[in-house]
N, C-alpha and C. Protein backbone atom coordinates (compact mmCIF):
# COMPACT_ATOMS: atom_id res chain seq x y z
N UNK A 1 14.53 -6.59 14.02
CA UNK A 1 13.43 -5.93 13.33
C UNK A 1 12.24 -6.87 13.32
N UNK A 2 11.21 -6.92 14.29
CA UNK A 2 10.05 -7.40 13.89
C UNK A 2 9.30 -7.09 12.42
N UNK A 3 8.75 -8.42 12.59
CA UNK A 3 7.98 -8.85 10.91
C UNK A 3 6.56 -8.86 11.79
N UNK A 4 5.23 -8.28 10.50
CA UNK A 4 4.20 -8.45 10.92
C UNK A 4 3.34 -9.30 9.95
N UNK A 5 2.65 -10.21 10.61
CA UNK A 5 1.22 -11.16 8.95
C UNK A 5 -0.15 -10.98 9.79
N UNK A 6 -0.40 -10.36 8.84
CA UNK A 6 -2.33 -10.43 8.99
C UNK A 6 -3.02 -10.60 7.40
N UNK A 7 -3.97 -10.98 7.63
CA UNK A 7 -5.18 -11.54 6.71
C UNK A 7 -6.28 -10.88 6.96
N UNK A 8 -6.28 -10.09 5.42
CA UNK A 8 -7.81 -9.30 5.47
C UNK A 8 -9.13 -10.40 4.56
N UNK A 9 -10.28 -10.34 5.13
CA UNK A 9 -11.05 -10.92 4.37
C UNK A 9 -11.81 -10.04 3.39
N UNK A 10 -12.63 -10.94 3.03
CA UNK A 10 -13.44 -10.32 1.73
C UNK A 10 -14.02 -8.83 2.40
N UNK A 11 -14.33 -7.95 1.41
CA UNK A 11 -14.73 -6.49 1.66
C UNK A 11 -13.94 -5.89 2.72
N UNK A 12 -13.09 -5.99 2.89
CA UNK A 12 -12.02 -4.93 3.62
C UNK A 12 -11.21 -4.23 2.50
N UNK A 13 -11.09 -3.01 3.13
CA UNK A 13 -10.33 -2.36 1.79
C UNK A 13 -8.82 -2.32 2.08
N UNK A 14 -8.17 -2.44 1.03
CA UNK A 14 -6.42 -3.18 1.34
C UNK A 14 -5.59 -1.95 2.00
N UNK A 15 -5.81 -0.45 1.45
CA UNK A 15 -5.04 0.38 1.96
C UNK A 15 -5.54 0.76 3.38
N UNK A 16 -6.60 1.40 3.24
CA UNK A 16 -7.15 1.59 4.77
C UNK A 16 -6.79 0.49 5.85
N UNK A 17 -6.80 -0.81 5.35
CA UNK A 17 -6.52 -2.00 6.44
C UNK A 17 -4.89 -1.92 6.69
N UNK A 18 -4.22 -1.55 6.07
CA UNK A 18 -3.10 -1.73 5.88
C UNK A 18 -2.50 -0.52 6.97
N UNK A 19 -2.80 0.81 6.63
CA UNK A 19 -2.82 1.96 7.19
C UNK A 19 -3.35 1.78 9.02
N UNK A 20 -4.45 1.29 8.72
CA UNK A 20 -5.18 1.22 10.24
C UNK A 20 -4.32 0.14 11.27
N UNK A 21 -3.86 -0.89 10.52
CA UNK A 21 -3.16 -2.16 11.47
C UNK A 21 -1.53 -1.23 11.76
N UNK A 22 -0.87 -0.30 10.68
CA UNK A 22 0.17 0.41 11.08
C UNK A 22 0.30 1.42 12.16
N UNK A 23 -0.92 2.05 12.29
CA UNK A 23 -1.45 2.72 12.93
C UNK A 23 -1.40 2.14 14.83
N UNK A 24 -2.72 1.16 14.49
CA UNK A 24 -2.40 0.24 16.05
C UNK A 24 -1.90 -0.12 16.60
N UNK A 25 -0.48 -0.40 15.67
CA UNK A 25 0.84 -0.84 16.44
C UNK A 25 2.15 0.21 16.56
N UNK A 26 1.40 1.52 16.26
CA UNK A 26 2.69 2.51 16.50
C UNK A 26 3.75 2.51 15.42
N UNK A 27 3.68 1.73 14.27
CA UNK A 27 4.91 1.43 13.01
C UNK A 27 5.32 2.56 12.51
N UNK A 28 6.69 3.23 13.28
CA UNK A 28 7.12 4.51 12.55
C UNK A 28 7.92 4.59 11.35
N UNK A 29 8.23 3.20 11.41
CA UNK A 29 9.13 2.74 9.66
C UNK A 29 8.47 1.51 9.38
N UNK A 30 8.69 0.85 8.17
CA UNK A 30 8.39 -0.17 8.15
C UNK A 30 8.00 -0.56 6.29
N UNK A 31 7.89 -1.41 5.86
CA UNK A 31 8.17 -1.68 4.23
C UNK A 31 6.98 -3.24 4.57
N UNK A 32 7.00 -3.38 2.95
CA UNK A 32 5.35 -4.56 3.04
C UNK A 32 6.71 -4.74 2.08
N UNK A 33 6.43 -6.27 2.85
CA UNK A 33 7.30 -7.44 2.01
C UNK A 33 6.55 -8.38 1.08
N UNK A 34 5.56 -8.86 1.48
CA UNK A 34 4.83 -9.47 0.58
C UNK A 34 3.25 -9.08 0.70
N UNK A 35 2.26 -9.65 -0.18
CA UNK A 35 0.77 -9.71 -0.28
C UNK A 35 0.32 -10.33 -1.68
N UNK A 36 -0.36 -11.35 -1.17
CA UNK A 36 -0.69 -11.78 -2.20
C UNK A 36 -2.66 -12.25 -1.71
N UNK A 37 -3.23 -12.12 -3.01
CA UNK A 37 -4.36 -12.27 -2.45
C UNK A 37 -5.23 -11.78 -3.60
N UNK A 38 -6.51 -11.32 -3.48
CA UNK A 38 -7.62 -10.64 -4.88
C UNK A 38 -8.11 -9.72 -4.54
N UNK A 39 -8.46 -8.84 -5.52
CA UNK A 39 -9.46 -7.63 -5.19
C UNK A 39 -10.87 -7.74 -6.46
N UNK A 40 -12.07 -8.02 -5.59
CA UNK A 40 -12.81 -7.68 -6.25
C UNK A 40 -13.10 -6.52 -7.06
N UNK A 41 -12.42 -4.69 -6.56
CA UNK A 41 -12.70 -3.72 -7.05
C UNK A 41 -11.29 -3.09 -7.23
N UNK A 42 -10.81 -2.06 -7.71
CA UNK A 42 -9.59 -1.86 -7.62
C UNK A 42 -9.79 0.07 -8.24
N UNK A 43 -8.86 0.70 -6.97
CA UNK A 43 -8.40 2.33 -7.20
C UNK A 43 -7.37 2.16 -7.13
N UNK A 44 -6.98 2.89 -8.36
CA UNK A 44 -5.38 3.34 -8.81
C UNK A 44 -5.30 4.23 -8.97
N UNK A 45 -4.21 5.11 -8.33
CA UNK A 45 -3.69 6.51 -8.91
C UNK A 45 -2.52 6.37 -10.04
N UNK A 46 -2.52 6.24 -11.07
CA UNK A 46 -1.84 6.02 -12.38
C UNK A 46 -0.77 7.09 -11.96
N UNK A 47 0.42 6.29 -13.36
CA UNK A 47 1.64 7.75 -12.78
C UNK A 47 1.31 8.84 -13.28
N UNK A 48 1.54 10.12 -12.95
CA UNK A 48 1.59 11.64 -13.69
C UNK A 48 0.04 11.71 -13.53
N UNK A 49 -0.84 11.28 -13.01
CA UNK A 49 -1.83 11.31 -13.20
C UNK A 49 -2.65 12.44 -11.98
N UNK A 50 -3.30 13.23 -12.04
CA UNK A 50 -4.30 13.77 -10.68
C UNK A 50 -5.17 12.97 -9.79
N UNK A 51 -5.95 12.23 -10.97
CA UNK A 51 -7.18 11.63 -10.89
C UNK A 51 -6.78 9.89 -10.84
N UNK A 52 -7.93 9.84 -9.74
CA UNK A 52 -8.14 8.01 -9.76
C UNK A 52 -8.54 7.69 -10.93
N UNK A 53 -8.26 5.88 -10.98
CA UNK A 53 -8.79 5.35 -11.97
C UNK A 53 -9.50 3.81 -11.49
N UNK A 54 -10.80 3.61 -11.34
CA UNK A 54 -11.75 2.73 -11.32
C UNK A 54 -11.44 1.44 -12.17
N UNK A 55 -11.57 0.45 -11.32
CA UNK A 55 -11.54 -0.94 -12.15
C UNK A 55 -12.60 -1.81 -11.50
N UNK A 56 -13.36 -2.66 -12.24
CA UNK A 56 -14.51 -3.17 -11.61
C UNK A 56 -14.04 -4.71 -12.41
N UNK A 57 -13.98 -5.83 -11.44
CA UNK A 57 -13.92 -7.02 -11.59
C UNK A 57 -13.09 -7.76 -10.74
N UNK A 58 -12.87 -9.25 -11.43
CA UNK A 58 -12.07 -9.89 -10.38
C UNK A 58 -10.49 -9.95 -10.87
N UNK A 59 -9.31 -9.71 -9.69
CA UNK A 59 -8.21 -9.54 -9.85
C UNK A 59 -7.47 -10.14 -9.07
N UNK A 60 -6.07 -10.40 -9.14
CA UNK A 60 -5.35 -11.00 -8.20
C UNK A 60 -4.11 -10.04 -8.32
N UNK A 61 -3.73 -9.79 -7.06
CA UNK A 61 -3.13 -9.12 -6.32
C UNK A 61 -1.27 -9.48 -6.67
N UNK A 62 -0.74 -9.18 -8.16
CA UNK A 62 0.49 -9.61 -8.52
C UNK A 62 2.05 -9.26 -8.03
N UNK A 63 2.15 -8.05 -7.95
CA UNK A 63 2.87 -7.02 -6.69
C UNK A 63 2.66 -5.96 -5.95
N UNK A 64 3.12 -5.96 -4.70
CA UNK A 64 2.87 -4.91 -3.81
C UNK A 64 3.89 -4.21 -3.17
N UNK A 65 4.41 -2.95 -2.96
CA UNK A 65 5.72 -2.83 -2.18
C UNK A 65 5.32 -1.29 -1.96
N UNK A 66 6.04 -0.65 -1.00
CA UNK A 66 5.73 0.23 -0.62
C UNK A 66 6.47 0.50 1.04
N UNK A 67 6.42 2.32 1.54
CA UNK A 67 6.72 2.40 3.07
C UNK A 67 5.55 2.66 3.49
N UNK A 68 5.47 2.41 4.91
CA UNK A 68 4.36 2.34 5.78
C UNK A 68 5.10 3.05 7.07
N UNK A 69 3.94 3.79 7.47
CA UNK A 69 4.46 4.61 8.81
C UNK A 69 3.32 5.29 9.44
N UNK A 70 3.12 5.44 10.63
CA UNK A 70 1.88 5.95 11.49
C UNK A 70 2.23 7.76 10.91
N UNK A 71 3.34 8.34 10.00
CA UNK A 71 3.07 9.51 9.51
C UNK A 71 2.56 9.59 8.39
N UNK A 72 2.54 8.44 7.28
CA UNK A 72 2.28 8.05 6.16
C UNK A 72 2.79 7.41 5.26
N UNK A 73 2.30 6.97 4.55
CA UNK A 73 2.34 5.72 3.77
C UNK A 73 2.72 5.90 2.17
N UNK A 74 3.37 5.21 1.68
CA UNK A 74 3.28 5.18 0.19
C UNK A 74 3.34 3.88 -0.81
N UNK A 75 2.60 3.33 -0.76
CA UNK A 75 2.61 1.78 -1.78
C UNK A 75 2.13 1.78 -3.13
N UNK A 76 2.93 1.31 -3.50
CA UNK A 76 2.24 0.71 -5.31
C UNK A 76 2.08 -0.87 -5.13
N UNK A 77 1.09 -0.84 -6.53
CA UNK A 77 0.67 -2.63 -6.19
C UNK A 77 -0.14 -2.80 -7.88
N UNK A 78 0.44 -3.79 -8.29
CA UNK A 78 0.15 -4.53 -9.62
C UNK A 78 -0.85 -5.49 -9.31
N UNK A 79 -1.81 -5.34 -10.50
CA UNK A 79 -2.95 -6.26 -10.23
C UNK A 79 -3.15 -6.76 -11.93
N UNK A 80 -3.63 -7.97 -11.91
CA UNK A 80 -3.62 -8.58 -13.31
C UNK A 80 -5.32 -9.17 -13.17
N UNK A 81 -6.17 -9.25 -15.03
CA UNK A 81 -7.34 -9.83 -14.47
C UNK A 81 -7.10 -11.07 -14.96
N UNK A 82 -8.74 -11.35 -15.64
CA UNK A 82 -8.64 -12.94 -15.59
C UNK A 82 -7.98 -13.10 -17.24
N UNK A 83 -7.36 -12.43 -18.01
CA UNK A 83 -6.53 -12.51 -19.26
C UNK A 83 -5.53 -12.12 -19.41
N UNK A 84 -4.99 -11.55 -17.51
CA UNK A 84 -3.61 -11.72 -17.37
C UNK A 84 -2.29 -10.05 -17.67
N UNK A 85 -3.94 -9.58 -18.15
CA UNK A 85 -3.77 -7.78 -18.62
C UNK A 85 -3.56 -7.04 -17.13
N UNK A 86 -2.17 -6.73 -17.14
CA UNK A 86 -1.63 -6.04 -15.60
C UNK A 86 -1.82 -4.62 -15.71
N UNK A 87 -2.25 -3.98 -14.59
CA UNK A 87 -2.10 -2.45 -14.51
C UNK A 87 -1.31 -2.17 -13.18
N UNK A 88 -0.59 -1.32 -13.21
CA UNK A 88 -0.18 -0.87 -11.44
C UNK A 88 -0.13 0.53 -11.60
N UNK A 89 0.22 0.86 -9.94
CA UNK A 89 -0.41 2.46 -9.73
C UNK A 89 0.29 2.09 -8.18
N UNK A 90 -0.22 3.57 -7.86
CA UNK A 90 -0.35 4.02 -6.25
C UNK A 90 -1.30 3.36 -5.84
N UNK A 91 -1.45 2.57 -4.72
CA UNK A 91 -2.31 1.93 -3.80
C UNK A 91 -3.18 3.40 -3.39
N UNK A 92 -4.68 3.19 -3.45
CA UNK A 92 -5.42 4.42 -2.51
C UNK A 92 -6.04 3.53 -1.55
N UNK A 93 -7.31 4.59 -1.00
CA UNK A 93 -8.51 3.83 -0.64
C UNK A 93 -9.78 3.39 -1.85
N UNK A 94 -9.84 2.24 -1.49
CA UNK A 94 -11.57 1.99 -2.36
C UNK A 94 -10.73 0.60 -3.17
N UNK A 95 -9.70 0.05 -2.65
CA UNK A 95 -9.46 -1.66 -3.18
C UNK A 95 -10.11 -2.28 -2.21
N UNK A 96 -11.05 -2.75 -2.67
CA UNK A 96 -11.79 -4.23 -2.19
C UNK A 96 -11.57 -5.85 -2.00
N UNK A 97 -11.20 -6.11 -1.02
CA UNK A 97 -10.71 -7.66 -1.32
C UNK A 97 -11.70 -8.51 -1.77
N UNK A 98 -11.30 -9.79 -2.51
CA UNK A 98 -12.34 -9.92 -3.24
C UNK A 98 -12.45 -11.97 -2.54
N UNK A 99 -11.25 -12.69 -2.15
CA UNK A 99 -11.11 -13.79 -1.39
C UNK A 99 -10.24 -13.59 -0.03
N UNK A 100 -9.11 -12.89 -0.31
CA UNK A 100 -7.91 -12.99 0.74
C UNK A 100 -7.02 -11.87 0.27
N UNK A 101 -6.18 -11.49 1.39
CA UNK A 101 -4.78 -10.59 1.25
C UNK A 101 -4.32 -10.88 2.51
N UNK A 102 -3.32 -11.38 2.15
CA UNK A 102 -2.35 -11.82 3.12
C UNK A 102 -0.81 -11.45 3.31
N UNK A 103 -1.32 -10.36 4.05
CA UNK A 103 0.63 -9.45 3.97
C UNK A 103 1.38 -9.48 5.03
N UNK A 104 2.61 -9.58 4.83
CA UNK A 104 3.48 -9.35 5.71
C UNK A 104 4.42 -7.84 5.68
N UNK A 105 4.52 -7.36 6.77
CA UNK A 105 5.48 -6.07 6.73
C UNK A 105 6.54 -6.04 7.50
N UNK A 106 7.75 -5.64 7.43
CA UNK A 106 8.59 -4.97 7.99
C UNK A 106 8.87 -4.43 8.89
N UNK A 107 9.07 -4.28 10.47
CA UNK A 107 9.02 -2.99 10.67
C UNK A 107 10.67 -2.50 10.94
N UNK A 108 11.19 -1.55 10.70
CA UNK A 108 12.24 -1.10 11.01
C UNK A 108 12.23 0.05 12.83
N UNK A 109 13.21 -0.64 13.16
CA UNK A 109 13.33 -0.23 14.87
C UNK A 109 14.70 1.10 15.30
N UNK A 110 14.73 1.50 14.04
CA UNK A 110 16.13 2.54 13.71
C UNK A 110 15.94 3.87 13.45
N UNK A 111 14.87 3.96 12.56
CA UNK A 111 14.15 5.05 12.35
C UNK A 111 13.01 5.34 12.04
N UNK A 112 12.29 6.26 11.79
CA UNK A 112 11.13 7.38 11.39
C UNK A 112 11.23 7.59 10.34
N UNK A 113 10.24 7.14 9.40
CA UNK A 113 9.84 7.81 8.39
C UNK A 113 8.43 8.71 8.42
N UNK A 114 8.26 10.37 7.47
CA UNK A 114 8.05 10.91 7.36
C UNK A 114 7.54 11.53 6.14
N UNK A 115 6.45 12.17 5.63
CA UNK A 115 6.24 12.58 4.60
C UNK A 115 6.22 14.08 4.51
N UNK A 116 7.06 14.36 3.86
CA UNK A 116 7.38 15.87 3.91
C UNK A 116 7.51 16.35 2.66
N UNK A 117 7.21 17.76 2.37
CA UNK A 117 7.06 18.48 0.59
C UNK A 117 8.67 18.62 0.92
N UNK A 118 9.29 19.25 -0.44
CA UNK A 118 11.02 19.27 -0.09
C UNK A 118 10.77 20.22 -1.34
N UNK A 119 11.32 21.29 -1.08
CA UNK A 119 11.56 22.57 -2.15
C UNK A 119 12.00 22.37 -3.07
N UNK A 120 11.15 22.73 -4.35
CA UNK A 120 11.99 22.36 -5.53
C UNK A 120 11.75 20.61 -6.08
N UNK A 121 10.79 20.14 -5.33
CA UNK A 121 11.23 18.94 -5.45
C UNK A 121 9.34 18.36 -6.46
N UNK A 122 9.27 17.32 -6.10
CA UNK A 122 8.62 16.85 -6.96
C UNK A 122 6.96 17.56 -7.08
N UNK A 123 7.18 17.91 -5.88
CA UNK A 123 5.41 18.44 -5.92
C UNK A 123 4.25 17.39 -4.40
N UNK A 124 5.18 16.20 -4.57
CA UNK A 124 4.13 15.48 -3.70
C UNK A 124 4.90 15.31 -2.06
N UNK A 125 4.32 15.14 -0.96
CA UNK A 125 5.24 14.91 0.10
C UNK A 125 5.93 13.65 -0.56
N UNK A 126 7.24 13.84 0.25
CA UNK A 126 8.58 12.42 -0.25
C UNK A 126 8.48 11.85 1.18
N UNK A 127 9.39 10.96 0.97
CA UNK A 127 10.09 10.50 2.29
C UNK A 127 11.07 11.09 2.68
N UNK A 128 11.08 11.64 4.45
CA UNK A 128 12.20 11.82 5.40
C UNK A 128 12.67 10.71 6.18
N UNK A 129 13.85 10.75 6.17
CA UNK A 129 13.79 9.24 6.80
C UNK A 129 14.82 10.28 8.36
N UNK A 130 14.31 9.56 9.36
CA UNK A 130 15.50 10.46 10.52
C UNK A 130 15.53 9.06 11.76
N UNK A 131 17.15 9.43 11.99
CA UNK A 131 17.40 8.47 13.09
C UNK A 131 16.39 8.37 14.23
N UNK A 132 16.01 7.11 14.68
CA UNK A 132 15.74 7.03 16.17
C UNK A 132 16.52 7.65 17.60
């Protein structure tokens, strides 16, 4: 199973970068093992929630985990500020790096993951996972 590390700099946005580098390399499975790094700005989709939620300042990037796949993606990621007050959520677009993010991912060479609605089921596409 290849491992991938790239480094986004300042003003790149973490999901889109994240999404776009999965993208370029064809990653039909694959999991973010680490990232650590800051966001100057920060979008969260809170749980149970519809609506984003806006954070403006400086943050560091405390956990991240999530699947990644050229069908779609799903990450959460904890961010703490400078008094150490943590929020986490769904990763969107519109996180701003604010020094560095430096992640490594996963890729799995076995199968496909997939985002698919499932009847009855939660409301949001889930994961399909299907053999190679």
């Amino acid at each position: 199973m290849p491992s991938h590390t790239f480094r986004l700099k300042p003003g790149a946005d973490l999901f889109d970068s994240i999404e776009a580098f999965v993208k370029e390399r064809g990653i039909e499975a694959g999991c973010v093992l680490s990232c650590v790094g800051s966001l100057a700005h920060a979008v969260l989709r809170l749980a149970h929630r519809e609506t984003y939620n806006d954070y403006e300042g400086h943050f560091e990037i405390v956990s991240i985990t999530g699947t990644v796949s050229v069908h779609g993606s799903h990450i959460h990621i904890a961010i703490s500020d400078s008094d150490g007050a943590t929020v986490g959520g769904h990763l969107v677009s519109g996180c701003r790096i604010y020094t560095t993010a430096e992640i490594v991912l996963l890729e799995l060479d076995d199968v496909v993951y997939k985002r698919e609605m499932y009847e009855n089921d939660s409301g949001y596409d889930e994961l399909g996972v299907y053999k190679k």
